[in-house]
C-alpha atoms as a PDB file:
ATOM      1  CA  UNK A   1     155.210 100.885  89.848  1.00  0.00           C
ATOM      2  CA  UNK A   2     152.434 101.292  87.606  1.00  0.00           C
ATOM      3  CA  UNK A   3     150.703 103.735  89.876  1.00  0.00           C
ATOM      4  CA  UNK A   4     153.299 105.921  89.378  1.00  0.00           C
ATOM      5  CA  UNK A   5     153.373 105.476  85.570  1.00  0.00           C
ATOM      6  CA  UNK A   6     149.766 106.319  85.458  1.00  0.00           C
ATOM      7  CA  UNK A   7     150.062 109.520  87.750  1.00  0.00           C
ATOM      8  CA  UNK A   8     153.066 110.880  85.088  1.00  0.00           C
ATOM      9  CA  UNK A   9     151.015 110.218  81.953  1.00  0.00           C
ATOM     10  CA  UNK A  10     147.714 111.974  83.597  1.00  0.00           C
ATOM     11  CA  UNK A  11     150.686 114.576  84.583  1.00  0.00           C
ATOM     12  CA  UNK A  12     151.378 114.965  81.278  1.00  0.00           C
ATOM     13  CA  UNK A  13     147.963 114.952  79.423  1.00  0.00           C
ATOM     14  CA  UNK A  14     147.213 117.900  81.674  1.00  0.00           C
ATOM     15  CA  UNK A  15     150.027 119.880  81.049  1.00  0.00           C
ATOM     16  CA  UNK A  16     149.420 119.319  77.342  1.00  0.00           C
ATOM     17  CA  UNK A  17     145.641 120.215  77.450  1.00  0.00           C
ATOM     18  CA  UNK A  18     146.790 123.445  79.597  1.00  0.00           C
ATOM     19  CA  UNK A  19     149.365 124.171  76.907  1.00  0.00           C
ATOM     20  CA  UNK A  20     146.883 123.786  73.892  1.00  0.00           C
ATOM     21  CA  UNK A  21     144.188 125.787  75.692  1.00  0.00           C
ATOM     22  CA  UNK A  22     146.747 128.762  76.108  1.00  0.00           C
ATOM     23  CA  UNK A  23     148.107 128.276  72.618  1.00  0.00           C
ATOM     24  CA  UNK A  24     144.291 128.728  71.351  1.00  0.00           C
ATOM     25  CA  UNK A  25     143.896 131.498  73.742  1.00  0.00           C
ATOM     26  CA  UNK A  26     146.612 133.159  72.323  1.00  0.00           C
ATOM     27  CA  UNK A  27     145.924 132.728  68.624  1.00  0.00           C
ATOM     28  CA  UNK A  28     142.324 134.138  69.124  1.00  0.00           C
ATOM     29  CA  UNK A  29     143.163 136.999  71.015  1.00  0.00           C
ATOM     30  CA  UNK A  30     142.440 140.543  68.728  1.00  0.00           C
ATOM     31  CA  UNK A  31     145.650 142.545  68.422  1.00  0.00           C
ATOM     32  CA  UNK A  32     144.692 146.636  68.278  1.00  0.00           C
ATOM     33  CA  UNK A  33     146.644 149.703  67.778  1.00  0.00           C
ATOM     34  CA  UNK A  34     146.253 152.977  68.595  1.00  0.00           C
ATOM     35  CA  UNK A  35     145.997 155.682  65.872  1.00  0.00           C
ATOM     36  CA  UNK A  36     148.953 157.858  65.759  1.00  0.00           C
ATOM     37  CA  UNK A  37     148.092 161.448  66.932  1.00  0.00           C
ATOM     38  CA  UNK A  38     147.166 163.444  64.271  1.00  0.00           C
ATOM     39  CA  UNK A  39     150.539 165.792  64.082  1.00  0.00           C
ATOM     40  CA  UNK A  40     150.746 169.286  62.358  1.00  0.00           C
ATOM     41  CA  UNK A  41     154.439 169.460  60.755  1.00  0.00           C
ATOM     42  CA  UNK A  42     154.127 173.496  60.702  1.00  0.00           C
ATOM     43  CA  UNK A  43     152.498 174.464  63.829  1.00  0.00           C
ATOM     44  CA  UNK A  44     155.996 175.968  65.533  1.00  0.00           C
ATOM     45  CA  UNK A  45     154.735 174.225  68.774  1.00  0.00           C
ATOM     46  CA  UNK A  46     158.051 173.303  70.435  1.00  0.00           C
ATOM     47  CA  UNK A  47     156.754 170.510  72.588  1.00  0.00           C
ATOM     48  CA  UNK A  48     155.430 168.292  69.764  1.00  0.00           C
ATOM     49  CA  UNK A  49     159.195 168.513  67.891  1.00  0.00           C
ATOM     50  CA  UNK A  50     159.474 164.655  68.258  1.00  0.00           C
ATOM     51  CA  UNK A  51     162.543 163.481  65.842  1.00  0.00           C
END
């Protein structure tokens, strides 16, 4: 019986370690964003008419 108690609280102290490393993973991962195209509001191109 307490084999079995030890194996689910090893269980669980790896899931939580796993859990905290992808949490800090997560957290320290750098967001970018592409610029926007530079658009010309007058250039009577038809194609770049985005509304």
């Amino acid at each position: 019986m307490t084999g079995y108690i030890i194996a689910a609280i090893v269980i669980m102290l790896i899931v939580l370690v796993l859990a905290l490393f992808t949490i800090s993973k997560g957290y320290a991962y750098k967001h970018t964003v592409d610029a926007l195209p530079e658009q010309n509001e007058h250039n009577g191109d038809a194609d770049n008419a985005h509304f």
